[in-house]
C-alpha atoms as a PDB file:
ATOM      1  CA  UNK A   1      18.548  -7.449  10.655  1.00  0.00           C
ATOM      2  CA  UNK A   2      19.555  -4.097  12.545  1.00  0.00           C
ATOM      3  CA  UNK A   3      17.569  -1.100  12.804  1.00  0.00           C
ATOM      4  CA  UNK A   4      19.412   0.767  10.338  1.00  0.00           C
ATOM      5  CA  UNK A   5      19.329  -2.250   7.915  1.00  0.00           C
ATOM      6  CA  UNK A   6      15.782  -2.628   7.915  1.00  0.00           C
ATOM      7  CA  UNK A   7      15.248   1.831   7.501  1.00  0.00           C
ATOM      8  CA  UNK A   8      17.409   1.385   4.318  1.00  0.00           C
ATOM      9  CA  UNK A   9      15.805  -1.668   3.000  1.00  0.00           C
ATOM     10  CA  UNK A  10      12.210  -0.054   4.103  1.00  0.00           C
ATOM     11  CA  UNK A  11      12.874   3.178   2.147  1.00  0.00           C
ATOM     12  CA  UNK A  12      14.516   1.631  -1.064  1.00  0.00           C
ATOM     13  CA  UNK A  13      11.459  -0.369  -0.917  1.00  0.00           C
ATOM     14  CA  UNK A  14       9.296   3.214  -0.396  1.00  0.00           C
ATOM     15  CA  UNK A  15      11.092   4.427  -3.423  1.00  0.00           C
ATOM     16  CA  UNK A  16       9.824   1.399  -5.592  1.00  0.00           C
ATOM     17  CA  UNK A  17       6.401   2.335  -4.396  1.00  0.00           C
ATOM     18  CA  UNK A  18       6.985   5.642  -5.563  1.00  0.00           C
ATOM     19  CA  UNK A  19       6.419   4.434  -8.615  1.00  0.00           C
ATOM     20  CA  UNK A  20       3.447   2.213  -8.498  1.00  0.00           C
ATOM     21  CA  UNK A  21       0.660   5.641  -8.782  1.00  0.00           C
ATOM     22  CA  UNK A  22       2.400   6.482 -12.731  1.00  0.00           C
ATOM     23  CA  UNK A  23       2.182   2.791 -13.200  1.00  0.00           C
ATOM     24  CA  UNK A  24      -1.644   2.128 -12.247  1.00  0.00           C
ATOM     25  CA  UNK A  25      -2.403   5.643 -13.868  1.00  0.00           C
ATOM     26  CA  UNK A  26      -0.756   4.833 -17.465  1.00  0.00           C
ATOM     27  CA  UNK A  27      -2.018   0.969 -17.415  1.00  0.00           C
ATOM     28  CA  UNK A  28      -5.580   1.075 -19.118  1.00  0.00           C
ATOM     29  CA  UNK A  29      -7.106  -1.689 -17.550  1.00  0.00           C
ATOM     30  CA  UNK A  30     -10.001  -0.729 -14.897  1.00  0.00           C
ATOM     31  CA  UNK A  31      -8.688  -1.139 -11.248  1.00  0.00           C
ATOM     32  CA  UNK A  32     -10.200  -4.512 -10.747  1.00  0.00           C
ATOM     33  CA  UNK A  33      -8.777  -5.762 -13.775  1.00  0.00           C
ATOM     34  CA  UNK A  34      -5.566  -4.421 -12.701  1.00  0.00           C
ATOM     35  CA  UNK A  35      -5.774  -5.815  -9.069  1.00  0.00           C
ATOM     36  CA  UNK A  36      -6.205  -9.600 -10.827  1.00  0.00           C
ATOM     37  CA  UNK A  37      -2.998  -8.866 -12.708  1.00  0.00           C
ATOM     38  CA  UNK A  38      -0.850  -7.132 -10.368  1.00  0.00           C
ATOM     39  CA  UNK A  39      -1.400 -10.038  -7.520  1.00  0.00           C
ATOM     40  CA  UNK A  40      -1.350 -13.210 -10.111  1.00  0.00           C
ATOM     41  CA  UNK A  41       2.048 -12.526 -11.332  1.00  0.00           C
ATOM     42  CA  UNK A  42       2.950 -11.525  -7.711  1.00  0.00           C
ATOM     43  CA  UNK A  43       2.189 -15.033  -6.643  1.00  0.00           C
ATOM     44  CA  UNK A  44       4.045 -16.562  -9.320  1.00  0.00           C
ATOM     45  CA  UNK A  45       6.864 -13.904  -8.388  1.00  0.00           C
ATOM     46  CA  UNK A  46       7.157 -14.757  -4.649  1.00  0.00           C
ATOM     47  CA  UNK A  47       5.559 -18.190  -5.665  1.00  0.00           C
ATOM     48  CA  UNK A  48       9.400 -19.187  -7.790  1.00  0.00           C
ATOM     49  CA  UNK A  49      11.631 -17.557  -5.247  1.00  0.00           C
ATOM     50  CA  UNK A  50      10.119 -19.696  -1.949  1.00  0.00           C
ATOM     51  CA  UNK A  51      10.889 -22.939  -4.583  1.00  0.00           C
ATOM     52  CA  UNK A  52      14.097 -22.137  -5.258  1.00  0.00           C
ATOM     53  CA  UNK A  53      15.130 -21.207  -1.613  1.00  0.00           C
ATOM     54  CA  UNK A  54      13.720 -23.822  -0.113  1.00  0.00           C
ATOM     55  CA  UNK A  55      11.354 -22.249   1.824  1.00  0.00           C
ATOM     56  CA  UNK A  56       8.620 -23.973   3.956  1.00  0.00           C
ATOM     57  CA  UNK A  57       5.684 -24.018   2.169  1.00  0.00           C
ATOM     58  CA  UNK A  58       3.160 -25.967   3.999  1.00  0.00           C
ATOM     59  CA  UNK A  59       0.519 -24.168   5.948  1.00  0.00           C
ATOM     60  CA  UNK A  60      -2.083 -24.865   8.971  1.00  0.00           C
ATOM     61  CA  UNK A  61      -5.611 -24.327   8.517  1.00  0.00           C
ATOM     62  CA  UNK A  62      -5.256 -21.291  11.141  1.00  0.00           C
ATOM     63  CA  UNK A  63      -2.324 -20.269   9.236  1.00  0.00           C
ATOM     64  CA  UNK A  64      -4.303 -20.382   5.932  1.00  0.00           C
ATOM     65  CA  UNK A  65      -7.271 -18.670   7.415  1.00  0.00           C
ATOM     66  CA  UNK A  66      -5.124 -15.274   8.482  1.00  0.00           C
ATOM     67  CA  UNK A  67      -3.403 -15.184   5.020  1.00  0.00           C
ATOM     68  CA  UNK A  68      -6.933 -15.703   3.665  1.00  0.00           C
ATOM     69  CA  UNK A  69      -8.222 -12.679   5.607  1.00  0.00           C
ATOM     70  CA  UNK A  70      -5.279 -10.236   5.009  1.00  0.00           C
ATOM     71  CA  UNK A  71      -4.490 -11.083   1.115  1.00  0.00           C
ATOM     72  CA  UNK A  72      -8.016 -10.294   0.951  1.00  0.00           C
ATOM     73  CA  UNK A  73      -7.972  -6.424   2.509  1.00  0.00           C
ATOM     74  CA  UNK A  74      -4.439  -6.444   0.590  1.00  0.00           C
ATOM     75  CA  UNK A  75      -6.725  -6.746  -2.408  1.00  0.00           C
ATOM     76  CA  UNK A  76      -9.193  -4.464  -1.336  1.00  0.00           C
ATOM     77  CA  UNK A  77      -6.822  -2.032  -0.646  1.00  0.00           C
ATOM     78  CA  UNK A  78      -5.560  -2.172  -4.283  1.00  0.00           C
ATOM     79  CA  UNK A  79      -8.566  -1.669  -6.047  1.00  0.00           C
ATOM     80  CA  UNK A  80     -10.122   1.390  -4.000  1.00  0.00           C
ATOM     81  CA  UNK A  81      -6.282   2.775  -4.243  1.00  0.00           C
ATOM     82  CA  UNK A  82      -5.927   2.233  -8.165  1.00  0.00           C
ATOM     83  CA  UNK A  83      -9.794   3.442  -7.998  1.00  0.00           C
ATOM     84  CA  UNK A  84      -8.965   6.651  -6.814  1.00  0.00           C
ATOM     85  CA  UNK A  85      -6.615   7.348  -9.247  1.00  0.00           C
ATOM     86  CA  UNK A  86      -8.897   6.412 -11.988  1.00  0.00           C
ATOM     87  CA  UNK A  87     -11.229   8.792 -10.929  1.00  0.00           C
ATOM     88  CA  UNK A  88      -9.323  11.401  -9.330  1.00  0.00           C
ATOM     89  CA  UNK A  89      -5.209  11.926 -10.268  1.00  0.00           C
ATOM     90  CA  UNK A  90      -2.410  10.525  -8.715  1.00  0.00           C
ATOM     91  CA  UNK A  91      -1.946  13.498  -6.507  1.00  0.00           C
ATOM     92  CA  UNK A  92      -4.864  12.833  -4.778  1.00  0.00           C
ATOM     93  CA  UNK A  93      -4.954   9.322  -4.182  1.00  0.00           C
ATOM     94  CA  UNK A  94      -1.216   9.428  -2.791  1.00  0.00           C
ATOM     95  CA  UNK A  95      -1.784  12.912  -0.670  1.00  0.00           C
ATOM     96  CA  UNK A  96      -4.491  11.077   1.299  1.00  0.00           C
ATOM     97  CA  UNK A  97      -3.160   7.074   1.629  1.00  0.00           C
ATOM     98  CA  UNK A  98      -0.924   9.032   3.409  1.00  0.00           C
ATOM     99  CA  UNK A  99      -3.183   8.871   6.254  1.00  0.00           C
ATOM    100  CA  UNK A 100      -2.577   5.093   6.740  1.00  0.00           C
ATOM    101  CA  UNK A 101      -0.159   6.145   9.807  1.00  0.00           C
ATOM    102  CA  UNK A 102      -3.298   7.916  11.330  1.00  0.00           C
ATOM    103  CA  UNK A 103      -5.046   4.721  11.137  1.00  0.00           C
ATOM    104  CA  UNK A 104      -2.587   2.426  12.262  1.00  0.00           C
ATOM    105  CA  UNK A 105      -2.789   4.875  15.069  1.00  0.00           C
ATOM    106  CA  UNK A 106      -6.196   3.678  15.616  1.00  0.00           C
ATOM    107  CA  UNK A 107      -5.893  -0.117  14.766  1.00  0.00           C
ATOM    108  CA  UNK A 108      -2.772  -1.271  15.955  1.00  0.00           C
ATOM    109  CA  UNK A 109      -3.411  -1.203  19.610  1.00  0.00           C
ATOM    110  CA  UNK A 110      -6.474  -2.818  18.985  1.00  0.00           C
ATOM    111  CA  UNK A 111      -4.946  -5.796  16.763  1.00  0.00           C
ATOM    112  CA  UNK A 112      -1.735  -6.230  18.831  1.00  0.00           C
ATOM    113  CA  UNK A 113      -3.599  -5.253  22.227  1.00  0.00           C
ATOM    114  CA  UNK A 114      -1.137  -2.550  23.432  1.00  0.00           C
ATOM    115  CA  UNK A 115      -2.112   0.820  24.756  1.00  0.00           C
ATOM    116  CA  UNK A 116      -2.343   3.729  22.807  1.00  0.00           C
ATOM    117  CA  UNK A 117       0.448   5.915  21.884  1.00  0.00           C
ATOM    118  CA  UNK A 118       0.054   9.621  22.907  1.00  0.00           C
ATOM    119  CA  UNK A 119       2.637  10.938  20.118  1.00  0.00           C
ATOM    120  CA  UNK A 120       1.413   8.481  17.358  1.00  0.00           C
ATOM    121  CA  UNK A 121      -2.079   9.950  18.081  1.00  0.00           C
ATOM    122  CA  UNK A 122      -1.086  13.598  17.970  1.00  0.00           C
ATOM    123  CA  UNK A 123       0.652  12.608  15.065  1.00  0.00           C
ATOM    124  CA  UNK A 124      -2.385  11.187  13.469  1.00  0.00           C
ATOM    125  CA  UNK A 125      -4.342  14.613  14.405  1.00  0.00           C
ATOM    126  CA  UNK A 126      -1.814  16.177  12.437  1.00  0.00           C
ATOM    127  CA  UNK A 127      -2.776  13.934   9.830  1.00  0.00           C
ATOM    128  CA  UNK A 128      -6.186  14.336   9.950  1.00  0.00           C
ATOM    129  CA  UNK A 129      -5.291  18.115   9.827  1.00  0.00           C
ATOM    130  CA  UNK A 130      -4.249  18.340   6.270  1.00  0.00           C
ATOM    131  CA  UNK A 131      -6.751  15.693   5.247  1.00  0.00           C
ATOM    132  CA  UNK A 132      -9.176  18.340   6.420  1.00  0.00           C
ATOM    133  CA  UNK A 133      -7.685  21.093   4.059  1.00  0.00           C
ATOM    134  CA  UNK A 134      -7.277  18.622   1.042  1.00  0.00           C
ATOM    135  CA  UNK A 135     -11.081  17.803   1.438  1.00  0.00           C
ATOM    136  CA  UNK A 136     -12.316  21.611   1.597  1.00  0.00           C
ATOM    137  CA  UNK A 137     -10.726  22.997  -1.621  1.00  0.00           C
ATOM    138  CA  UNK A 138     -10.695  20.086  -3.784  1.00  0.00           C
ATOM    139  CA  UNK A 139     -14.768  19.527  -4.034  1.00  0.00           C
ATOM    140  CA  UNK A 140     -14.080  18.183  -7.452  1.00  0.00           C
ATOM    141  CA  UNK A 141     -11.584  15.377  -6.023  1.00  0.00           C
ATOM    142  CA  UNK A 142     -13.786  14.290  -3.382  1.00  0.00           C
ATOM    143  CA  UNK A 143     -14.872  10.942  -4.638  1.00  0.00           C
ATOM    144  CA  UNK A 144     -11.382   9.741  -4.811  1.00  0.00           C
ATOM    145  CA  UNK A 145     -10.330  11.273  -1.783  1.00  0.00           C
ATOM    146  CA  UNK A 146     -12.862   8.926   0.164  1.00  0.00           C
ATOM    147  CA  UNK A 147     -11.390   5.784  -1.503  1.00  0.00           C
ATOM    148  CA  UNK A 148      -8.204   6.290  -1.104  1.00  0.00           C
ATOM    149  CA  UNK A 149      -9.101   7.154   2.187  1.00  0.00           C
ATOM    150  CA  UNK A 150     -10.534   3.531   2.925  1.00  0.00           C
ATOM    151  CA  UNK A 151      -7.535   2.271   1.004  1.00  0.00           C
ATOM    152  CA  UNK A 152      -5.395   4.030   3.592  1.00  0.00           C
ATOM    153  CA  UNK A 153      -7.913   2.273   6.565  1.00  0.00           C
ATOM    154  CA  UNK A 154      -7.356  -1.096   4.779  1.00  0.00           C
ATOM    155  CA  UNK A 155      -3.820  -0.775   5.011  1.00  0.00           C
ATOM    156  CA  UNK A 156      -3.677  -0.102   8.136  1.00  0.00           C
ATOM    157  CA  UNK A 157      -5.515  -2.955   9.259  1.00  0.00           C
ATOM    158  CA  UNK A 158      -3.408  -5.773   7.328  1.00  0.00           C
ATOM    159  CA  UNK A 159      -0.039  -3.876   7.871  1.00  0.00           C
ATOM    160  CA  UNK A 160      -0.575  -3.998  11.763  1.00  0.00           C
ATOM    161  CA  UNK A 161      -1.721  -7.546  11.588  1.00  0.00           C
ATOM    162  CA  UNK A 162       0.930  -8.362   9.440  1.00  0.00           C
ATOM    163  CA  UNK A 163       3.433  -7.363  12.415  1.00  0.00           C
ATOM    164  CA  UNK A 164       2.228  -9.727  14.608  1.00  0.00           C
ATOM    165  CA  UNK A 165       2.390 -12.995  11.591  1.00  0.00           C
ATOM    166  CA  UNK A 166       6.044 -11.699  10.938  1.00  0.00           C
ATOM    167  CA  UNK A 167       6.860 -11.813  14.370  1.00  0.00           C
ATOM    168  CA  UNK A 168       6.204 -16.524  14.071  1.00  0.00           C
ATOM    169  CA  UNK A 169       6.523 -17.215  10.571  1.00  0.00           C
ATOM    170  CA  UNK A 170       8.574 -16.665   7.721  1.00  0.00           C
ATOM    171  CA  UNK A 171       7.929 -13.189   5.886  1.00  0.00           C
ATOM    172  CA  UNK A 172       8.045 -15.155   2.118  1.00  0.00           C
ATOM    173  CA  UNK A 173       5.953 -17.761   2.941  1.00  0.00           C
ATOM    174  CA  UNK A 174       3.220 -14.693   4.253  1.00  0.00           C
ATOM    175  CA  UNK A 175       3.528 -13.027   1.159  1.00  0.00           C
ATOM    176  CA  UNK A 176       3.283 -16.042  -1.328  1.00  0.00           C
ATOM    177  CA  UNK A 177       0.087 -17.173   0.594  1.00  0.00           C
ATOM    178  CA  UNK A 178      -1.447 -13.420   1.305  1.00  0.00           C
ATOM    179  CA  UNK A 179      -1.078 -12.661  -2.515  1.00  0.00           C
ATOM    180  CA  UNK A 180      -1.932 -16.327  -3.566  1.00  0.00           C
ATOM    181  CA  UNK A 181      -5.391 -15.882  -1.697  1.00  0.00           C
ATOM    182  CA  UNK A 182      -5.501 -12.311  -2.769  1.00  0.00           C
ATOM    183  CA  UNK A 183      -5.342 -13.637  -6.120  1.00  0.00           C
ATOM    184  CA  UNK A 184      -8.093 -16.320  -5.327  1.00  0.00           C
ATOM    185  CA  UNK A 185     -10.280 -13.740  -4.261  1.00  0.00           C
ATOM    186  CA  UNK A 186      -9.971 -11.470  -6.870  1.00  0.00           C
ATOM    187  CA  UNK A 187     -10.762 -14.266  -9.376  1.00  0.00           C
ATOM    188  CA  UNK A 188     -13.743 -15.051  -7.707  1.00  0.00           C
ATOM    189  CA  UNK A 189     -14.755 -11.274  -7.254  1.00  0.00           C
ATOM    190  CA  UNK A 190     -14.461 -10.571 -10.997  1.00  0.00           C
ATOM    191  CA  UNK A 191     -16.468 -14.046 -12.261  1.00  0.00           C
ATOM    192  CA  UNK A 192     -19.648 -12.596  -9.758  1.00  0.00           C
ATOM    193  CA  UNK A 193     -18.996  -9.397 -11.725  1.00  0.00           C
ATOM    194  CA  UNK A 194     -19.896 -11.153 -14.755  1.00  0.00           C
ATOM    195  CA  UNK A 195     -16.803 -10.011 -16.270  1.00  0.00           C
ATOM    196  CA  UNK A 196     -15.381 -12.563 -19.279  1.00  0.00           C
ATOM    197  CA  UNK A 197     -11.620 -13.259 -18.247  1.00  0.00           C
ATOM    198  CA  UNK A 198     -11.198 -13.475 -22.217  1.00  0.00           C
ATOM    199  CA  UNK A 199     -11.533  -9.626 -21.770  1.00  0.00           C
ATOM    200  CA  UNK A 200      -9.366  -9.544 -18.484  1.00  0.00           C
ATOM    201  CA  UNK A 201      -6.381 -11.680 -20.284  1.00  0.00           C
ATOM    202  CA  UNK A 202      -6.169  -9.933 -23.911  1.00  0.00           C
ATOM    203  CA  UNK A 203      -4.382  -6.538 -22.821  1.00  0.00           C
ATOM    204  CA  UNK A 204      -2.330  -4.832 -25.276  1.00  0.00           C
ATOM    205  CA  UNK A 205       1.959  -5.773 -25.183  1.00  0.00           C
ATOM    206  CA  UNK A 206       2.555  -2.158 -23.454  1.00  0.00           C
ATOM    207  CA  UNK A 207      -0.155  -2.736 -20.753  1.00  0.00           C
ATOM    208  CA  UNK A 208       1.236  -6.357 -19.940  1.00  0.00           C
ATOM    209  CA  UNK A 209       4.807  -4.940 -19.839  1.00  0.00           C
ATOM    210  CA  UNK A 210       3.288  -2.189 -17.410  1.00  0.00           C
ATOM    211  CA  UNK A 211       1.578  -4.538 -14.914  1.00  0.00           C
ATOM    212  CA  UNK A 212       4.694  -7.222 -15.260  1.00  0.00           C
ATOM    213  CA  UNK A 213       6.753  -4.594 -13.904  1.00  0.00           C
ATOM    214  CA  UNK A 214       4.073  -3.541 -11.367  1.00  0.00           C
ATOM    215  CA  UNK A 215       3.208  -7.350  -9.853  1.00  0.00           C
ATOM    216  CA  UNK A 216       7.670  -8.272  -9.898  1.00  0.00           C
ATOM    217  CA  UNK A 217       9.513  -5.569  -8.866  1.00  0.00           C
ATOM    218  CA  UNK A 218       7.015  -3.340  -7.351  1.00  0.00           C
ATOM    219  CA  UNK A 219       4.599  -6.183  -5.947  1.00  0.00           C
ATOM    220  CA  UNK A 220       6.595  -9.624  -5.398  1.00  0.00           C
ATOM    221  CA  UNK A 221       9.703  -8.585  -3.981  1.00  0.00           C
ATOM    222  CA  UNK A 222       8.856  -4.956  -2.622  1.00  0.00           C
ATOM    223  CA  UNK A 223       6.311  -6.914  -0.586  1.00  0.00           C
ATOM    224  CA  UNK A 224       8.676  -9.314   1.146  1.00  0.00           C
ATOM    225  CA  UNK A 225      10.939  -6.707   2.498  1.00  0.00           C
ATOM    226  CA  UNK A 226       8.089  -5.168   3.398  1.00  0.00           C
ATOM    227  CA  UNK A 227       6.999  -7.444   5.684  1.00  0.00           C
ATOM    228  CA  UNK A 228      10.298  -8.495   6.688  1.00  0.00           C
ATOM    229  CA  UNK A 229      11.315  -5.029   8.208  1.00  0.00           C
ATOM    230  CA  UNK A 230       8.316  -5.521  10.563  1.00  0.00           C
ATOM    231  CA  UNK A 231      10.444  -8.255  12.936  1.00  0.00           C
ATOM    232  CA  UNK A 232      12.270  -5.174  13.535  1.00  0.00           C
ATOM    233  CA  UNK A 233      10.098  -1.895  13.043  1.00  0.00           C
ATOM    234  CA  UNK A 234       6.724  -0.626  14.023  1.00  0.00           C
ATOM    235  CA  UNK A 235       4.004  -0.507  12.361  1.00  0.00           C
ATOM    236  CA  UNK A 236       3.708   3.138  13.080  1.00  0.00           C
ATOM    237  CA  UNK A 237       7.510   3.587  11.700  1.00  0.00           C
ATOM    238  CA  UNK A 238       6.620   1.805   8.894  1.00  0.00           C
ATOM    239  CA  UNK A 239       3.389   3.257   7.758  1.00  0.00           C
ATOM    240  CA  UNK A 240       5.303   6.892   8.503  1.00  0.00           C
ATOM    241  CA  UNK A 241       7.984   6.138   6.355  1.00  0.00           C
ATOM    242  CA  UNK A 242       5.562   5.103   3.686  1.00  0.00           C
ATOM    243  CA  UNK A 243       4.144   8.592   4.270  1.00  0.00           C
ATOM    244  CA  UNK A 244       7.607   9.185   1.652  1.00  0.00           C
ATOM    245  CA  UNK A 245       5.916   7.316  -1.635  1.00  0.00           C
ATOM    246  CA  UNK A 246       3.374  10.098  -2.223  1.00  0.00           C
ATOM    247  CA  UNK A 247       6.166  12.753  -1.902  1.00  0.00           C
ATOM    248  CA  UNK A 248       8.000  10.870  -4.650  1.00  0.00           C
ATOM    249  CA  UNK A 249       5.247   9.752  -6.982  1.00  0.00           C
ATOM    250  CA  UNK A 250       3.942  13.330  -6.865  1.00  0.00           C
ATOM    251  CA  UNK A 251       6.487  14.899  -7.702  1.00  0.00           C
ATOM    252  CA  UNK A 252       7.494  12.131 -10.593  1.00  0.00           C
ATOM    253  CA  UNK A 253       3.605  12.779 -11.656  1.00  0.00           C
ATOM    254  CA  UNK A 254       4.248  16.871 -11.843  1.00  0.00           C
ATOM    255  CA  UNK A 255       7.140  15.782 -14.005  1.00  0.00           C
ATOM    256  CA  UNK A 256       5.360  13.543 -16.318  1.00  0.00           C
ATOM    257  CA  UNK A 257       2.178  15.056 -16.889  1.00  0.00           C
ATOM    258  CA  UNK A 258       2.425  18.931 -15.728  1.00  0.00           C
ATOM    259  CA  UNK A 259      -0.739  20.981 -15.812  1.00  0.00           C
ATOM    260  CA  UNK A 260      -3.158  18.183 -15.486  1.00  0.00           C
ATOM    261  CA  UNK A 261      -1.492  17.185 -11.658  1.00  0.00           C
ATOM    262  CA  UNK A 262      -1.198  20.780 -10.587  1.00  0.00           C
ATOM    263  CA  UNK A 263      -3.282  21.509  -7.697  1.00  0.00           C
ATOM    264  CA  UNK A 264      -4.529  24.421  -5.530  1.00  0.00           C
ATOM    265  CA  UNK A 265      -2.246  26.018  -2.992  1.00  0.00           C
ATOM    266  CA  UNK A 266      -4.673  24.154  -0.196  1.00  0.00           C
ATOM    267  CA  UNK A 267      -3.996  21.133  -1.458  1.00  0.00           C
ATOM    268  CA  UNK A 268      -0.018  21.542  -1.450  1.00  0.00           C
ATOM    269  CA  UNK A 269      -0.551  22.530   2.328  1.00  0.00           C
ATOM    270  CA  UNK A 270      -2.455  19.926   3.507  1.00  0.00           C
ATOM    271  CA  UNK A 271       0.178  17.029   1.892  1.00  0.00           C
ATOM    272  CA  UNK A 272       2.785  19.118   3.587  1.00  0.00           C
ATOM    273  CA  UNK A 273       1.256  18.972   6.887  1.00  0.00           C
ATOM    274  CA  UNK A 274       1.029  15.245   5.754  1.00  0.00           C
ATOM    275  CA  UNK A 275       4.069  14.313   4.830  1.00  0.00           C
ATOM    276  CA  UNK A 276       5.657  16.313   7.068  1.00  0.00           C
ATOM    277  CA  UNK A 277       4.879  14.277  10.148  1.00  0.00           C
ATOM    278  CA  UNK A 278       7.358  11.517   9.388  1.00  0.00           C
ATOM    279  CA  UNK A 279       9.975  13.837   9.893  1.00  0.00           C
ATOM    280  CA  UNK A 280       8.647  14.852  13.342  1.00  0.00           C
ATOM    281  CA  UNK A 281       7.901  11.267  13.822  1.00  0.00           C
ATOM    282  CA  UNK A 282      11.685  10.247  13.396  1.00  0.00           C
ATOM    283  CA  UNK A 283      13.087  13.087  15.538  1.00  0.00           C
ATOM    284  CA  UNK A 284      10.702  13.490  18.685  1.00  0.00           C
ATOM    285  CA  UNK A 285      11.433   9.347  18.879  1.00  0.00           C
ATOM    286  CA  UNK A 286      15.525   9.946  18.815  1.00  0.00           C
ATOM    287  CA  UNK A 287      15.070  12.426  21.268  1.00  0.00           C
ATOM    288  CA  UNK A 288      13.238  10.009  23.258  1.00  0.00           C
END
């Protein structure tokens, strides 16, 4: 896959995210609940399409261990995300996961023991920047601010890992596994809940058309180009160019549900400042 191949794949697949905010906001169920069903028909997803391709599926006990670990954050991630939303809007939430590029900032020379980049660290001030102004005039949004916030941390962490697993094995076989143990996990986490999967499984016929679409098209197979673009991008690139799914789902949000996503001036500022860093991401690196 070129360069330009895997942009275009990685912002098609940004667009189908764009979506996945309205989805978790109209689906009823709580964000755990939703987590269970978004990575169980995920793995069944990914789970049909290794079958029929013929694709490897046998696993080492190191290899199981790593998918273990990140479809485990990759579930973690999901339920502070959908969290925020819950409790916040889906302005909020997406304005500040934005900040995963800040964090893979952090993490990624840590995972994949490189240096640290001087422009993806100004970059992540920037970042941190309109975070700052979000923060200070939306008191009333604060609680979901600081889970999407770890959501954003959590996705840094299995998004630069997952650069490194792309880089030996086969990006569908990751994503079966990562969302099969994510699924594993979540089952366990919700039966120490003491929540009755009689509950979990009886959703309504609109909700279970909701999260069908959200585990397939916006889960399953958004997930293995996701991973596959890393043999060829950066994590930085790719969390930057993520930075584009708020921009869409906000605006998508404004047009859906008007007055009750309308924020202060600050807050339209500080995603700017945001969201605008991709852009100077992608030219200071042609220039260099």
């Amino acid at each position: 896959m070129t360069r330009s191949k895997a942009l275009l794949a990685l912002h098609l697949t940004v667009f189908v995210w764009g979506f996945t905010g309205i989805l978790g906001n109209e689906i009823s169920l709580d964000a755990q609940e939703l987590v269970w069903w978004r990575v169980f028909i995920a793995t069944i997803t990914i789970g049909v399409y290794l079958f029929f391709k013929k694709i490897e599926w046998r696993l080492a006990p190191k290899e199981a261990a790593m998918y273990a670990i990140v479809g485990l954050l990759t579930a973690a991630h999901w339920i502070f995300f959908f969290g925020s939303i819950k409790v916040s809007n889906v302005s909020t939430a997406l304005a500040v996961i934005s900040t995963t590029s800040f964090f893979v900032a952090l993490t990624s020379p840590l995972i994949r023991k490189t240096r640290f980049s001087k422009l993806e660290l100004v970059l992540g001030g920037l970042v941190v920047l309109g975070l700052t102004i979000i923060f200070r005039f939306e008191p009333d949004k604060q609680l979901g601010i600081v889970m999407s916030l770890t959501a954003a941390l959590l996705a840094a962490i299995f998004s630069s890992t997952n650069s490194i697993l792309v880089k030996t094995y086969h990006p569908v076989k990751m994503a079966f596994y990562e969302m099969f143990f994510a699924f594993l996990g979540m089952t366990v986490f919700l039966f120490l809940s003491g929540v009755h999967f009689s509950d979990v499984v009886a959703i309504d016929q609109r909700d279970f058309l909701l999260v069908l679409i959200l585990g397939t098209v916006a889960t399953g197979i958004a997930f293995i180009v996701s991973i596959d673009v890393m043999k060829v991008l950066t994590p930085f690139t790719v969390a930057l160019a993520i930075n584009l799914e708020p921009l869409y789902t906000i605006l998508i949000a404004l047009f859906l549900y008007g007055e009750k996503e309308f924020m202060s001036p600050q807050f339209y500022l500080g995603s700017g400042i945001i969201l605008g860093t991709i852009f100077l991401e992608n030219r200071l690196r042609k220039k260099a």
